[in-house]
Protein backbone atom coordinates (compact mmCIF):
# COMPACT_ATOMS: atom_id res chain seq x y z
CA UNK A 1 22.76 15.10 -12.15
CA UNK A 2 20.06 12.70 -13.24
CA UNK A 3 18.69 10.98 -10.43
CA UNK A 4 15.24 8.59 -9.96
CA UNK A 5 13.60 8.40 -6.51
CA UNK A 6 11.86 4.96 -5.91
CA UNK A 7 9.19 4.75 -2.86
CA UNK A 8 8.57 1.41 -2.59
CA UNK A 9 6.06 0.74 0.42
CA UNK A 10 5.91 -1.61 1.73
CA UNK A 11 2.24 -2.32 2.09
CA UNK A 12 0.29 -0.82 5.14
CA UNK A 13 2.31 2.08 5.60
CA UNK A 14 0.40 5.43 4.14
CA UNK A 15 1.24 4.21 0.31
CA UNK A 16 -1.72 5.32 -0.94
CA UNK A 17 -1.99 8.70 1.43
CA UNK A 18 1.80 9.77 -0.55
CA UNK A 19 1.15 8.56 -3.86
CA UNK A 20 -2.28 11.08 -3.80
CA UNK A 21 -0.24 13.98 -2.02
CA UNK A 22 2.69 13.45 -5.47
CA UNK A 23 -0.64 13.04 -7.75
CA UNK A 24 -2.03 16.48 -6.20
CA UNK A 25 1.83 17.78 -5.98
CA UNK A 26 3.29 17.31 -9.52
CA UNK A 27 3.02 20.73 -11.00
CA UNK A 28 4.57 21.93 -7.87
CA UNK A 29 7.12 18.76 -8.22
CA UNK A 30 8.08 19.89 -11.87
CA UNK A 31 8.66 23.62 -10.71
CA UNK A 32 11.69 22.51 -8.44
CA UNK A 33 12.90 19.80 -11.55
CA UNK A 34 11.28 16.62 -9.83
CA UNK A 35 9.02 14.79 -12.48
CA UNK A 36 5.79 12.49 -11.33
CA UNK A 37 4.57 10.68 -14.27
CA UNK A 38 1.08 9.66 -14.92
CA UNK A 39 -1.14 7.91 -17.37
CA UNK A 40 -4.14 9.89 -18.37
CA UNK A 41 -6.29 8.03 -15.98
CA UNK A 42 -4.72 8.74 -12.89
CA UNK A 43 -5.30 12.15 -13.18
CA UNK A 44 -8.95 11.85 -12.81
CA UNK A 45 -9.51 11.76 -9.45
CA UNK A 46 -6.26 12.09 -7.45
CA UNK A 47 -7.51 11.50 -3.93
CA UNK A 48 -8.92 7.52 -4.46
CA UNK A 49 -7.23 4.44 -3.31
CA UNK A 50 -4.73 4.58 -5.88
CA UNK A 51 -1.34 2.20 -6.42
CA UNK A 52 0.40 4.86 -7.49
CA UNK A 53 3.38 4.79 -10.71
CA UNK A 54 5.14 2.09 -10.53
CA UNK A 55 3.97 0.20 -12.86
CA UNK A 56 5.51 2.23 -15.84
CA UNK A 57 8.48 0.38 -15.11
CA UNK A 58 7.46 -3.04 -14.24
CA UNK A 59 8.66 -3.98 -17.35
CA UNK A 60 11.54 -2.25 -17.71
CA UNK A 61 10.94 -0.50 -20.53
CA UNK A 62 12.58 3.11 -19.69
CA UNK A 63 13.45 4.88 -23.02
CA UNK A 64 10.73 7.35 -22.40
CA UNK A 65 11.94 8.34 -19.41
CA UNK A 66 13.44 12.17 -19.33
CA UNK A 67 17.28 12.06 -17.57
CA UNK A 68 17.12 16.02 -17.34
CA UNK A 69 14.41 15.46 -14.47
CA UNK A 70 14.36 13.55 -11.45
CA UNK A 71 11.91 10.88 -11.42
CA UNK A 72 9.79 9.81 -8.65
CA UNK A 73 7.84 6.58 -8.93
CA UNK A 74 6.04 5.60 -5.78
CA UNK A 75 4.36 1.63 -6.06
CA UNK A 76 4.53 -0.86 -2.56
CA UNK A 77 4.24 -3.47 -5.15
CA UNK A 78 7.81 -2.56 -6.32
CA UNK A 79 8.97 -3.64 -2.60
CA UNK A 80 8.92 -7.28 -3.74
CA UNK A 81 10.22 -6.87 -6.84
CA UNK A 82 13.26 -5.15 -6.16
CA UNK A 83 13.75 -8.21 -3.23
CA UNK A 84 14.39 -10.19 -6.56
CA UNK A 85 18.01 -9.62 -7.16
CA UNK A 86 17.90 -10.38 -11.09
CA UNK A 87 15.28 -7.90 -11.04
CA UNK A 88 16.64 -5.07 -8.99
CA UNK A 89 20.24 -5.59 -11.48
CA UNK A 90 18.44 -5.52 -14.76
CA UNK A 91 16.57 -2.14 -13.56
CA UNK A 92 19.90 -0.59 -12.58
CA UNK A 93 21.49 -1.61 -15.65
CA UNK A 94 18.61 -0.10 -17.57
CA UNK A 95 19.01 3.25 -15.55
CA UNK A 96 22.45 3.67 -16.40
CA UNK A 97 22.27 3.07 -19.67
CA UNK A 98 19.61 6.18 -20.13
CA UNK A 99 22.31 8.29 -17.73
CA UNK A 100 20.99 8.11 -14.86
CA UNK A 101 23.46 8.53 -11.94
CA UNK A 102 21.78 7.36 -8.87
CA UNK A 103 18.58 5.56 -8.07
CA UNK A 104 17.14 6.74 -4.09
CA UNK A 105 15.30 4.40 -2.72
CA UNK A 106 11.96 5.64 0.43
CA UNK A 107 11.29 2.88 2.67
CA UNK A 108 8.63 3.17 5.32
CA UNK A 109 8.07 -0.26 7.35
CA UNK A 110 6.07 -1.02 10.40
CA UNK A 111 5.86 -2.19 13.82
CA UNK A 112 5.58 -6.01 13.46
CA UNK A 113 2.30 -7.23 15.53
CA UNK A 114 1.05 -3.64 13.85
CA UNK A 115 1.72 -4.42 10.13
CA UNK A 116 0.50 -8.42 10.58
CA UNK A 117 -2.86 -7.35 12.05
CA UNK A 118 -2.66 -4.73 9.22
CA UNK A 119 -1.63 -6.82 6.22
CA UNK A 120 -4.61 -9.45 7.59
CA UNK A 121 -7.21 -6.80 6.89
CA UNK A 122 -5.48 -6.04 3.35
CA UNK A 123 -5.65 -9.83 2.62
CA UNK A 124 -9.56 -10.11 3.11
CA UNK A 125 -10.24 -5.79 1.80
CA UNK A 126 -8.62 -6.59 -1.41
CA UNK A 127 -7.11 -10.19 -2.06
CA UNK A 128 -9.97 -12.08 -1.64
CA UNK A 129 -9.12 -14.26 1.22
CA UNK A 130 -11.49 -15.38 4.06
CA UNK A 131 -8.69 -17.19 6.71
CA UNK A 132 -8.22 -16.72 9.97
CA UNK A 133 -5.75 -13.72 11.81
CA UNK A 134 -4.01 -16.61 13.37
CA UNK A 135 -2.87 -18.11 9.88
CA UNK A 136 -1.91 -14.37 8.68
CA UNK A 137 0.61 -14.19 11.99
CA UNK A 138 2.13 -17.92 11.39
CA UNK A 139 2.64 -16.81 7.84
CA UNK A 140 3.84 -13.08 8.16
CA UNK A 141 7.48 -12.73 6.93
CA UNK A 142 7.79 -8.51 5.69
CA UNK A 143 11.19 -8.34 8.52
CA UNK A 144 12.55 -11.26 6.11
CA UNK A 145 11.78 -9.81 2.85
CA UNK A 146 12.83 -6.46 4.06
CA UNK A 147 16.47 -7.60 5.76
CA UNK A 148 16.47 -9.53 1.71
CA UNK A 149 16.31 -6.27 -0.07
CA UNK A 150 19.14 -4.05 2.49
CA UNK A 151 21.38 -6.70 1.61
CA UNK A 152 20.30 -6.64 -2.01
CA UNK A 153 20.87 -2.96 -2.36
CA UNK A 154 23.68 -2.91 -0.11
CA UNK A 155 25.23 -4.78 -2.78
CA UNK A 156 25.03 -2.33 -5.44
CA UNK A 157 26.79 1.52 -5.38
CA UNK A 158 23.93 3.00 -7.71
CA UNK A 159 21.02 2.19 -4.83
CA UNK A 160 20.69 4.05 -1.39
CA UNK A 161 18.21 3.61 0.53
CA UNK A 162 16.19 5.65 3.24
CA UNK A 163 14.35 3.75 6.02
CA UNK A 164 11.49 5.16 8.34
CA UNK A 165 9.12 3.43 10.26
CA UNK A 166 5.82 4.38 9.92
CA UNK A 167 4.84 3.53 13.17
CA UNK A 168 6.83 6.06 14.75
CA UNK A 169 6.13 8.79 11.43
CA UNK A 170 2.79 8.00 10.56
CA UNK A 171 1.37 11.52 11.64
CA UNK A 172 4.15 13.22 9.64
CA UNK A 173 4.41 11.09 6.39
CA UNK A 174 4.56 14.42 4.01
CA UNK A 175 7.41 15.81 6.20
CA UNK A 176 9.77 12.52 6.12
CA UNK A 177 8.87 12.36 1.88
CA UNK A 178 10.07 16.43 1.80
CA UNK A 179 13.25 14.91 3.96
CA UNK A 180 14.18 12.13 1.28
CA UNK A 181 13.34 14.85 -1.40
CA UNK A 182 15.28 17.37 0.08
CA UNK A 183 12.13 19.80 -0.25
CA UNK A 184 10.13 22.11 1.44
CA UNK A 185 7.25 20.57 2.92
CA UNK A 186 5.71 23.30 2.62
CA UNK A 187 5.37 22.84 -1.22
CA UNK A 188 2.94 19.20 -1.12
CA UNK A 189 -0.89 20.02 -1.77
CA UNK A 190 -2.51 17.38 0.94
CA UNK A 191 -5.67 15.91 0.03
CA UNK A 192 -8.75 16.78 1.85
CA UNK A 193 -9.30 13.20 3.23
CA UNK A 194 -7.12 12.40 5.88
CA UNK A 195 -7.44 9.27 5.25
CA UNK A 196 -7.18 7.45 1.65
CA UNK A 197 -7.46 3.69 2.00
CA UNK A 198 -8.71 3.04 5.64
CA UNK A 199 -8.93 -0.33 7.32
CA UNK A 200 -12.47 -1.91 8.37
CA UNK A 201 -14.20 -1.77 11.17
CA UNK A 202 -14.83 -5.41 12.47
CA UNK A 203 -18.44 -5.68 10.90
CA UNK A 204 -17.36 -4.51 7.66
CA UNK A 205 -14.43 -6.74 7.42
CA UNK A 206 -16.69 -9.99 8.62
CA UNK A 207 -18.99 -9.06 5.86
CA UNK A 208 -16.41 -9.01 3.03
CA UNK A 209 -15.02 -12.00 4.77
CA UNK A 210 -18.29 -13.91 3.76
CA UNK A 211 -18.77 -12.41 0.79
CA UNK A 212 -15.32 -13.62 -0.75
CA UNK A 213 -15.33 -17.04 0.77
CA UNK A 214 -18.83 -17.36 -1.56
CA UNK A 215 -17.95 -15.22 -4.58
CA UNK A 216 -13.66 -14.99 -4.43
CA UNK A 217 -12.17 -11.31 -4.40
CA UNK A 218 -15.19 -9.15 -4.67
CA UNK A 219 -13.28 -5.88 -2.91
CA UNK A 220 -15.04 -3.61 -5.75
CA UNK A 221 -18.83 -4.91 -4.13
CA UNK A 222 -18.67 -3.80 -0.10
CA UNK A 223 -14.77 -2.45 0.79
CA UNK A 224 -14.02 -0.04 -1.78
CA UNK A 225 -17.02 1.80 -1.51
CA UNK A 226 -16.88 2.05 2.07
CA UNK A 227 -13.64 3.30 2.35
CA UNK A 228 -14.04 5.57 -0.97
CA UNK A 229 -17.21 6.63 0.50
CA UNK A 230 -16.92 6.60 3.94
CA UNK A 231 -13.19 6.95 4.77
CA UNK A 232 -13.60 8.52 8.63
CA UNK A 233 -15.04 5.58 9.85
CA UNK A 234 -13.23 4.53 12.78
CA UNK A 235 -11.08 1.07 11.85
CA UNK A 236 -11.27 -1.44 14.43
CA UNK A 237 -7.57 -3.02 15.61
CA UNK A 238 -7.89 -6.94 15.21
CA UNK A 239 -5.52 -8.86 16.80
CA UNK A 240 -4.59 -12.42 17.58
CA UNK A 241 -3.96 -13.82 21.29
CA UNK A 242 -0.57 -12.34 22.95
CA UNK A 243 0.63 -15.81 22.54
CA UNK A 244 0.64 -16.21 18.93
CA UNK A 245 1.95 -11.98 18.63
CA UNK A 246 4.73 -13.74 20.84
CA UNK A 247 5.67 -16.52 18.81
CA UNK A 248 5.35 -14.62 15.27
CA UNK A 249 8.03 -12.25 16.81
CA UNK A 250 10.31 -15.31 18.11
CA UNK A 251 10.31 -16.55 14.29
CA UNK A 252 11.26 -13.33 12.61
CA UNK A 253 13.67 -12.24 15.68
CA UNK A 254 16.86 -12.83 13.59
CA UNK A 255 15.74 -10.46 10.76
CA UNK A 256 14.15 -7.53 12.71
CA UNK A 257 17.60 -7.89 14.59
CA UNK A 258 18.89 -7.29 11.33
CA UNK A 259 17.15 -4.41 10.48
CA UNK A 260 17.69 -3.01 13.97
CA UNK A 261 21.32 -2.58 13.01
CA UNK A 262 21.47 -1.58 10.24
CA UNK A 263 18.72 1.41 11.07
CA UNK A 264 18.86 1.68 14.82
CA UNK A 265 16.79 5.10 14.72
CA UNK A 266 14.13 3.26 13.06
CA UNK A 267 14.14 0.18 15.05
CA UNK A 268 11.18 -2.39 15.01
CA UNK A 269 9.68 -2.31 18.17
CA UNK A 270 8.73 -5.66 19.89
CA UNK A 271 5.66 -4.86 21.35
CA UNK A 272 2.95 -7.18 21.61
CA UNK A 273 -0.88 -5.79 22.52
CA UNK A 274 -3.43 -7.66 24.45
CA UNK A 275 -6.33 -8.31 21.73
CA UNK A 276 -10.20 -6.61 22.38
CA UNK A 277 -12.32 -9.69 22.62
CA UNK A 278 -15.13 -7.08 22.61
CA UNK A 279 -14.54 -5.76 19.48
CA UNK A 280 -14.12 -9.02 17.94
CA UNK A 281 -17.68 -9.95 19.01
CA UNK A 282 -19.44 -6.92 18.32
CA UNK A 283 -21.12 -6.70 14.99
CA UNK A 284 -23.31 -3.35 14.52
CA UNK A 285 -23.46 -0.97 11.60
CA UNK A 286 -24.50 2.35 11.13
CA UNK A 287 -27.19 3.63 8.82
CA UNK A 288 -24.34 5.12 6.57
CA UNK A 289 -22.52 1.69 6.15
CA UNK A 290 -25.57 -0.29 5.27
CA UNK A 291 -27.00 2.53 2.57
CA UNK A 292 -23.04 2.47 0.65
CA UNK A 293 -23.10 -1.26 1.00
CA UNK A 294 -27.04 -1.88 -0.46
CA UNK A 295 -26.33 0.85 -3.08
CA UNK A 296 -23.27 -1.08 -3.99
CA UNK A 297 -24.92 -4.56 -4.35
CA UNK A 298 -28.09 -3.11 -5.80
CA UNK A 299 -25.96 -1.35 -8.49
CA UNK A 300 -24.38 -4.35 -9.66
CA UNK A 301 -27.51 -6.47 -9.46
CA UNK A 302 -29.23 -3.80 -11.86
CA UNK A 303 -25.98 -4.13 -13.93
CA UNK A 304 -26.48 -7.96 -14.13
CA UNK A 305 -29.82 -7.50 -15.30
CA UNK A 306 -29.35 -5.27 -17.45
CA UNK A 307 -26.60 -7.44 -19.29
CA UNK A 308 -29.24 -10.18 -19.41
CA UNK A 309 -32.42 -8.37 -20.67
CA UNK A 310 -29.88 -7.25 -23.64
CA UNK A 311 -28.70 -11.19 -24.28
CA UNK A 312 -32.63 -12.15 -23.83
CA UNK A 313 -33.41 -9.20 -27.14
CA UNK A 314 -30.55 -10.67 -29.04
CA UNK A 315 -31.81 -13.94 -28.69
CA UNK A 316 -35.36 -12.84 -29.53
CA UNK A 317 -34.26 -10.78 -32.76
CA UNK A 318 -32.08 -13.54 -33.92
């Protein structure tokens, strides 16, 4: 039977920690008929913030793929996609027309006030943003999108799809990816960080802050290398006022109720957390942070130079 296994995300829930245990996995994966692909430079270093496979089929272009394996593609950026129902039929379409008899779909979400405090940090890490928590809360709609695509793939016999919540899993991620494999957990290779793609601590995450509201999304300058480099720092939890945690919930109640009933095990949960005014005001770095941080800048400051010393000779030779 040729079957493809889709982990889509969402964001913020151990994507990156799963895509580098299947990266480290995938000789182990083809020994027991599952097949991970890979281009050539994913292979290079398997434990780095990675966004895993997905992208080999963001355009739907699937002849390559082989029907006499089953196919695992892991990519949270496929979440969203798939919410688009023209997209979701054209990629079944395409599957069954290479054979394939069944497409499995992994789907870890999150705790609500969790996620939205989570997401905010992914916004300013990597998007490039500068706003405030408050905005990410009046904004956050993942319940929505996620009640969109259960009713999208309810609608169509070829999907199934597996729902945990990583707020309830997240200290057993390999063991609920062996589950929706039907595999031994025994067979993953883990990486030796235990963490791949840590959140900030509250200094690091006011200095990127800055630094994209005065250059625009600059993640590759101060957050990559500190969580490449340093990924056991301790994250600090930002959160909004219980107010607005309590009126983000009251606007997405209808869809987590959704959810809730259609995967009561793996319920959203409702809390809502008192926010550390402490940590909020307490800016201090460790010797550690600042040398990754000065390295980084002073790298691409020599780069810059560099780039202009060579314009500057081509202008004198000319």
């Amino acid at each position: 039977m040729s079957e493809v296994f889709l982990h889509i995300g969402h964001g913020k829930t151990g994507s990156s920690y799963l895509q580098s245990v299947l990266n480290l996995s995938k000789e182990k994966l083809l020994e027991n008929g599952f097949s991970y692909p890979l281009e050539e430079k994913d292979c290079l270093d398997p434990e780095k913030i990675s966004s895993g496979n997905g992208r080999l089929i963001y355009e739907l272009n699937l002849d390559w793929l082989d029907k006499n394996k089953k196919v695992i593609f892991s990519d949270e950026h496929l979440f969203r996609m798939m919410c688009d129902s023209r997209y979701l039929n054209k990629l079944s379409e395409q599957f069954k027309s290479l054979g394939f008899t069944k497409a499995h779909i992994l789907l870890f979400t999150r705790d609500p006030v969790s996620h939205a405090a989570s997401s905010y940090q992914q916004s300013i890490k990597r998007d490039g943003n500068h706003h405030s928590i408050e905005s990410r809360f009046e904004s956050y709609d993942i319940p929505k999108k996620v009640a969109e695509l259960i009713r999208t793939v309810n609608s169509d016999s070829f999907f199934d799809i597996r729902v945990y919540n990583y707020s309830k899993h997240k200290k057993d991620l390999v063991g609920r990816l062996a589950d929706w494999l039907n595999l031994d957990k025994s067979i993953f290779s883990l990486p030796k960080k235990k963490t791949i793609n840590r959140s900030l601590t509250s200094s690091e995450l006011y200095i990127q802050s800055s630094f994209n509201k005065h250059l625009g999304k600059c993640s590759a300058l101060i957050s990559d290398p500190l969580c490449e480099l340093l990924p056991n720092v301790k994250a600090d939890v930002i959160l909004p006022d219980t107010k607005t945690q309590t009126e983000m919930l009251e606007r997405i109640k209808e869809d987590i109720n959704f959810v809730n009933k259609k995967f009561p095990n793996e319920a959203y949960r409702f809390d809502v957390t008192e926010s550390q005014d402490s940590i909020k005001n307490k800016m201090t770095l460790s010797t550690e942070q600042l040398e990754v941080i000065c390295n980084s800048l002073a790298k691409r400051i020599l780069e810059q130079r560099n780039v202009i010393k060579k314009l500057k000779s081509t202008k004198s030779s000319d």
